[in-house]
Protein backbone atom coordinates (compact mmCIF):
# COMPACT_ATOMS: atom_id res chain seq x y z
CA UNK A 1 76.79 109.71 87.80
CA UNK A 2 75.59 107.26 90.95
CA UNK A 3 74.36 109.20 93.99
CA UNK A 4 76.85 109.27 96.70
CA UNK A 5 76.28 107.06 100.06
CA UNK A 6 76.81 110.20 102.67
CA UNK A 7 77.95 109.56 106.20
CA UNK A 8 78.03 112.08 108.96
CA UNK A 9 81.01 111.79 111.05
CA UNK A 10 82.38 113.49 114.25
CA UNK A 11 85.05 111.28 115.93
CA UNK A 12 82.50 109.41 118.21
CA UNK A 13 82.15 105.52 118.28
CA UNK A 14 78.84 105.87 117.09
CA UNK A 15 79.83 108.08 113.99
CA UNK A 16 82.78 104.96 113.68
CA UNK A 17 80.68 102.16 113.31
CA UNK A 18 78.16 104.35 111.36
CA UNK A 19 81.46 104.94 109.16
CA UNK A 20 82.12 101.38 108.94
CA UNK A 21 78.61 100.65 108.02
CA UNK A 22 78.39 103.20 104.98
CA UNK A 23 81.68 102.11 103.34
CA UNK A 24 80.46 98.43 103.41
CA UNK A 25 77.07 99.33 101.88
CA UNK A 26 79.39 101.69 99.21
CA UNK A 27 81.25 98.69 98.65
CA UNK A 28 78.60 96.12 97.92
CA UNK A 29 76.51 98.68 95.82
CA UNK A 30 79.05 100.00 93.85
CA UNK A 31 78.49 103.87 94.87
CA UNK A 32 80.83 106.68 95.92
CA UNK A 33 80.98 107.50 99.68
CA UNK A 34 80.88 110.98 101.01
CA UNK A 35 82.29 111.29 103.95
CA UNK A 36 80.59 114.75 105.91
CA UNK A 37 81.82 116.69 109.28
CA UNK A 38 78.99 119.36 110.20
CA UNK A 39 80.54 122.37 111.89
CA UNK A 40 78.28 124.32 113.76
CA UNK A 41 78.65 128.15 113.37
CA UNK A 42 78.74 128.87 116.76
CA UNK A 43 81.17 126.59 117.94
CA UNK A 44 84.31 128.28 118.89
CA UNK A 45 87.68 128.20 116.56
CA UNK A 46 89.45 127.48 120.03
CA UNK A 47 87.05 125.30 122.27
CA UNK A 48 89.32 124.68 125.42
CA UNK A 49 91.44 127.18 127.58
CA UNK A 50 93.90 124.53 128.34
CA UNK A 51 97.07 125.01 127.61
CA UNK A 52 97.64 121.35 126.54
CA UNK A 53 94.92 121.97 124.03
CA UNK A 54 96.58 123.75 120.97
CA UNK A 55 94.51 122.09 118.12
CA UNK A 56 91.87 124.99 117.00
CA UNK A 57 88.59 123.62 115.16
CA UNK A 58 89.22 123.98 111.94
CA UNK A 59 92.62 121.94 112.25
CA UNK A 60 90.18 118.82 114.50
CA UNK A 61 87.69 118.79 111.85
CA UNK A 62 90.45 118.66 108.91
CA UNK A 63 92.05 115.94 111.01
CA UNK A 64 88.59 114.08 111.90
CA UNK A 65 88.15 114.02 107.96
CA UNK A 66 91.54 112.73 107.27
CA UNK A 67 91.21 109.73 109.53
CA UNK A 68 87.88 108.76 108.21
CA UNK A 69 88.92 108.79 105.06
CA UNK A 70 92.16 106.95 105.39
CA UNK A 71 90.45 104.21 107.65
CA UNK A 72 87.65 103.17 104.90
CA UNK A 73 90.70 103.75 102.05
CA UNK A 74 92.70 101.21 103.79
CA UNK A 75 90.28 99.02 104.00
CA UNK A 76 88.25 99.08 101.08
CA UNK A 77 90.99 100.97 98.81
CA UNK A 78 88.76 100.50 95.19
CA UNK A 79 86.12 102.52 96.62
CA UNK A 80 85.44 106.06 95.95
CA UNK A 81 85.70 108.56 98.47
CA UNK A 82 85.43 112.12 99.05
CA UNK A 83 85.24 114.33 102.22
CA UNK A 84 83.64 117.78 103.01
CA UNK A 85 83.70 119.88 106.08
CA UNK A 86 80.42 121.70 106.27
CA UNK A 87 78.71 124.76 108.49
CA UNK A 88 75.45 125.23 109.57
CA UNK A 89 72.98 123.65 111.60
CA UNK A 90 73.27 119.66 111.55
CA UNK A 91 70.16 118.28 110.18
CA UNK A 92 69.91 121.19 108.11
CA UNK A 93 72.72 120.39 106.46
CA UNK A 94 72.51 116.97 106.37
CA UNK A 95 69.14 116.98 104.99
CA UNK A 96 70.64 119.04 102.16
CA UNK A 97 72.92 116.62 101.29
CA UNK A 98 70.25 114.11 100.82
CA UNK A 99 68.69 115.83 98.56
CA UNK A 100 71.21 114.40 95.73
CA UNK A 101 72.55 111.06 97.87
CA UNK A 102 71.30 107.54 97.80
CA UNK A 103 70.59 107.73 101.25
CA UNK A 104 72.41 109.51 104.41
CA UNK A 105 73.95 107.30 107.46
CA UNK A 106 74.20 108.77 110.70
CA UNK A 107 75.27 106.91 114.41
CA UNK A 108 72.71 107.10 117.34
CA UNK A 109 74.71 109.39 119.17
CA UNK A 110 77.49 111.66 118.84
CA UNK A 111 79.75 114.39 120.21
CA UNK A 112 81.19 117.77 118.77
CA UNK A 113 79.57 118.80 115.57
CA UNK A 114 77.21 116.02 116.09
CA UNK A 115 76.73 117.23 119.42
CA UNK A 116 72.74 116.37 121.23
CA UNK A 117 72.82 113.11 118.25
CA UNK A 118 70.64 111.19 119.73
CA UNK A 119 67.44 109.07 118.70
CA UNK A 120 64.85 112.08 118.51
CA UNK A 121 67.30 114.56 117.70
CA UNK A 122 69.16 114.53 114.65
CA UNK A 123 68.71 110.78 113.83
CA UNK A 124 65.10 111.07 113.99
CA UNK A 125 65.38 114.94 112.24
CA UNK A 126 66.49 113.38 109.53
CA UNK A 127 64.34 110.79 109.41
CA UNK A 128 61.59 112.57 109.31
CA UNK A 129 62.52 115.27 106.30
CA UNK A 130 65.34 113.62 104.30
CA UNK A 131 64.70 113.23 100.89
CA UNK A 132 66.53 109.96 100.84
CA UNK A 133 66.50 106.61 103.02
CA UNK A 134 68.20 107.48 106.45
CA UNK A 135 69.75 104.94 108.00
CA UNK A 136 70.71 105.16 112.08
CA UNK A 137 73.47 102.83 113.14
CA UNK A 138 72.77 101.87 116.82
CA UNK A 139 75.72 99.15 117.01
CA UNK A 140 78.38 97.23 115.14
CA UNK A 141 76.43 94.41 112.75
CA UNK A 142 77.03 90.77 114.10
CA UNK A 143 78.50 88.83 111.19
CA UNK A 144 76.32 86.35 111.31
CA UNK A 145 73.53 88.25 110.83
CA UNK A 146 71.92 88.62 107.00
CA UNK A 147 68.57 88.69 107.25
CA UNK A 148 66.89 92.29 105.99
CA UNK A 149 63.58 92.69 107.25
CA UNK A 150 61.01 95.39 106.80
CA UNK A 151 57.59 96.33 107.84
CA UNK A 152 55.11 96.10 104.66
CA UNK A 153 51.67 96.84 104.54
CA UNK A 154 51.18 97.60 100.93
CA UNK A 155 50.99 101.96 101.19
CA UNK A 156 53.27 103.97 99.07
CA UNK A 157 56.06 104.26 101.83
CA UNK A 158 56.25 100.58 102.62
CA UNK A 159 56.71 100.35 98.60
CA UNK A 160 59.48 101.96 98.49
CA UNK A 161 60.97 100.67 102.20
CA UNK A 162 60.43 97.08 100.24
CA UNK A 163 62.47 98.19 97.03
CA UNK A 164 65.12 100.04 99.31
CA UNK A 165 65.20 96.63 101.49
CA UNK A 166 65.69 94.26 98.03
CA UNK A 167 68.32 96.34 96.76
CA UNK A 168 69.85 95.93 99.93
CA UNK A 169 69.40 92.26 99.92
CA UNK A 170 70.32 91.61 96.39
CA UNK A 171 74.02 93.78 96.90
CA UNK A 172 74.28 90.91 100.32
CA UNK A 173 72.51 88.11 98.42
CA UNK A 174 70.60 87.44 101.71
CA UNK A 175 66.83 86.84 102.35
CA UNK A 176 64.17 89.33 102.80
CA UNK A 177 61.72 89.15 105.59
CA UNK A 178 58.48 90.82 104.62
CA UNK A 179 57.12 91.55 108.35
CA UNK A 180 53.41 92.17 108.50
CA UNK A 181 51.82 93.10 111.81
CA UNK A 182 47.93 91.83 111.62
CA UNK A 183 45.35 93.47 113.82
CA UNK A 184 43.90 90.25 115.97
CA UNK A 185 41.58 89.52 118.55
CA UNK A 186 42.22 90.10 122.46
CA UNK A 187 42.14 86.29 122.70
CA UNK A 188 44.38 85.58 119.68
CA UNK A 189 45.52 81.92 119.10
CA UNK A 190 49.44 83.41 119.18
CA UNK A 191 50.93 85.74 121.24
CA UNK A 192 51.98 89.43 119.81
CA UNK A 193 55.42 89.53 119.06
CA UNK A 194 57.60 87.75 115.93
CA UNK A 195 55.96 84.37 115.22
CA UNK A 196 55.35 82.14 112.19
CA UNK A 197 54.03 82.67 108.66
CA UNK A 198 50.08 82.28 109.37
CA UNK A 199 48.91 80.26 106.36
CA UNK A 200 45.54 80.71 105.41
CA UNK A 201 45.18 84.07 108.10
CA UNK A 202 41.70 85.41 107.49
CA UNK A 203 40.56 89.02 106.19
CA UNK A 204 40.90 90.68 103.30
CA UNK A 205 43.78 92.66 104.28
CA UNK A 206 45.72 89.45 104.12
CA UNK A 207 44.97 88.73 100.46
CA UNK A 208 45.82 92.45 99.76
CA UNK A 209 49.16 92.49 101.13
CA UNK A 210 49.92 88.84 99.34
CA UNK A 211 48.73 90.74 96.63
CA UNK A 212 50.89 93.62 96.30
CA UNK A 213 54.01 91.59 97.28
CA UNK A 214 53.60 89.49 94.04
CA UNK A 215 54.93 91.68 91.51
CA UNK A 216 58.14 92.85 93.93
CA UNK A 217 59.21 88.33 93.80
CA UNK A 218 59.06 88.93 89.79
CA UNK A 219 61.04 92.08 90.10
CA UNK A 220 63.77 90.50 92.06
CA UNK A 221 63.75 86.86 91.70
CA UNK A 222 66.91 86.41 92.42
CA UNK A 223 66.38 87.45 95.80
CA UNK A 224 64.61 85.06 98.89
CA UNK A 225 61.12 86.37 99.94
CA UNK A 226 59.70 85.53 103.20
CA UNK A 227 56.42 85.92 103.86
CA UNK A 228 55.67 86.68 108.08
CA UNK A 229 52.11 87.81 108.75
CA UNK A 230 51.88 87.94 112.74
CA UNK A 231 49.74 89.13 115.43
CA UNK A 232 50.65 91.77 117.09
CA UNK A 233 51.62 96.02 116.98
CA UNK A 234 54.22 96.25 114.54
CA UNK A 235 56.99 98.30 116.92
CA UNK A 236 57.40 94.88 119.35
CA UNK A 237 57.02 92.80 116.34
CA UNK A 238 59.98 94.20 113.94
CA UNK A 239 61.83 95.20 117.20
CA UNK A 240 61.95 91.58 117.85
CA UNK A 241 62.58 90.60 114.36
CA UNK A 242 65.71 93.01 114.49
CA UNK A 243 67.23 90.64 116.73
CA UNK A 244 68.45 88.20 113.94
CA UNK A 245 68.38 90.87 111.12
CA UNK A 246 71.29 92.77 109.82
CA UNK A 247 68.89 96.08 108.29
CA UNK A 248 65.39 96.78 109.57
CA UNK A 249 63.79 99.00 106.91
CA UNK A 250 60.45 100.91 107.21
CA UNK A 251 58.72 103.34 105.63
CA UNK A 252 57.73 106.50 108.00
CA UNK A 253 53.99 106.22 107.33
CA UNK A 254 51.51 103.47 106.54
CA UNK A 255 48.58 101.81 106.36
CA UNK A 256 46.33 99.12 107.68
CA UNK A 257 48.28 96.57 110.06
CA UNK A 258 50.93 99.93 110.19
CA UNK A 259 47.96 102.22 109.78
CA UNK A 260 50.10 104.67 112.85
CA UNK A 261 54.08 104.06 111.16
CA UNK A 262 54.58 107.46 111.17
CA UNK A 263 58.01 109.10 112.60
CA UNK A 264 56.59 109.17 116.55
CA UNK A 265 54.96 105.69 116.17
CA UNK A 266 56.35 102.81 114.68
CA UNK A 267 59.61 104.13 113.23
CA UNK A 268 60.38 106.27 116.07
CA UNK A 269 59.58 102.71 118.37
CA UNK A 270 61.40 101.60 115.96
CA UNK A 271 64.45 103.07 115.99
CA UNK A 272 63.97 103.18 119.71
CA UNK A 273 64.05 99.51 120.19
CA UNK A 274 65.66 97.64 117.24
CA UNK A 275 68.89 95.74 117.79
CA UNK A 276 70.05 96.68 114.56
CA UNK A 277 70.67 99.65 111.79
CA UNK A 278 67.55 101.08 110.87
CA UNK A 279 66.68 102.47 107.57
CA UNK A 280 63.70 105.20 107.22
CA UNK A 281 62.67 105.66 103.93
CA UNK A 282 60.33 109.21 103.95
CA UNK A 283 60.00 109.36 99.92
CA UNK A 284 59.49 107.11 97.09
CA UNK A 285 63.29 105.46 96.40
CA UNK A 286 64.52 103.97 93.37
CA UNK A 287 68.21 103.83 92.91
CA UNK A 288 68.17 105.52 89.77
């Protein structure tokens, strides 16, 4: 049985285009969606005095559900989809469903059940403890964008943000931009920031990371590989490369030119900064 895509939901825009973005990664992957509302247990059954206000709770979050789940069926109506109205606290209970998903998608902000969803609340909660890829939808994805790039610098988590990033790229058949931020000089030849493939960059690091990335191009060969070893600290770097991406993917600690990409460094900048979803991935990910 595939593992579920799980979205978090609430009614806000954010939770919409995070909607949006789950049933068109569903879609392409060939995986169920699970559509989730989170009801806090101390939100009231009847939130507003007002007399003009007759819909209790339980009948919003049935109703929040109902449209969700009608919107991606009309839209993508071959896709799998199931719905689930759950209580407790929010990342709690999100981070329990990620336990069996293939990763959980969440907006960067939200209201009601979602309520305080902001980047270094629940977005970065999850991020941090999921035991699946977490991906935070900041904005709608411009069409035009397909690039998937993600920050690589050959430790355990960037091995399995690469794999979660070639999956992606293989289900969009779009490139790959493997973005490696190299520790230079004060007076280096480039500026920091998103720059060129440096052919022939010195230090052993270099032929490391070239190194590890070989066996990923005979994994996936089907699937476009660039190389981008730049100067710079890897949160401007990727938050530049994010511009012209569709997916920024990193792993929440590292090594070497990411030796700080841990959830408060570089993905936290990260998710801070990027113009684009961002995917965390906190444990080693294989889609089966």
């Amino acid at each position: 049985m595939s593992r579920a895509i799980v979205v978090g939901v609430d009614g806000s825009p954010s939770a919409g285009s995070a909607l949006g973005w789950a049933a068109d990664d569903a879609s392409r992957r060939g995986l169920p969606l699970r559509i989730v509302l989170v009801r806090e247990p101390w939100a009231a059954e009847h939130p507003s005095a007002r007399a003009s206000d007759r819909q209790t709770l339980t009948e919003r979050c049935t109703y929040l559900l109902d449209q969700a789940a009608e919107q991606v069926r009309r839209l993508t109506p071959e896709l799998e989809v199931s719905t689930a109205v759950v209580t407790g606290s929010v990342i709690e209970r999100l981070k329990g469903e990620s336990e069996t998903a293939d990763s959980v998608v969440v907006g960067s902000r939200g209201l009601g059940g979602f309520a305080g969803l902001v980047l270094g609340s629940v977005g970065l909660g999850l991020a941090g403890h999921a035991h699946s890829p977490v991906v935070v939808v900041r904005m709608p994805v411009p069409g035009s964008h397909r690039e998937i790039v993600v920050g690589f610098d050959g430790s355990p988590f960037a091995e399995s943000a690469l794999e979660y990033a070639l999956e992606q790229a293989g289900a969009r058949r779009a490139p790959v931009r493997v973005v490696y931020g190299q520790r230079t000089p004060r007076l280096a030849p480039h500026p920091a920031g998103y720059g060129p493939f440096l052919t022939g960059a010195p230090g052993e690091e270099v032929a490391e990371i070239r190194l590890r990335l070989a066996p990923w191009h005979e994994k996936y060969p089907d699937v476009e590989v660039i190389e981008s070893i730049v100067p710079g600290h890897p949160v401007p770097v990727l938050a530049r490369a994010s511009e012209k991406a569709a997916l920024v993917v990193v792993g929440s600690r590292g090594l070497g030119g990411f030796a700080s990409a841990a959830l408060g460094s570089v993905s936290h900048g990260v998710l801070h900064r990027a113009c684009c979803p961002v995917a965390v991935v906190q444990t080693p990910w294989r889609r089966s």
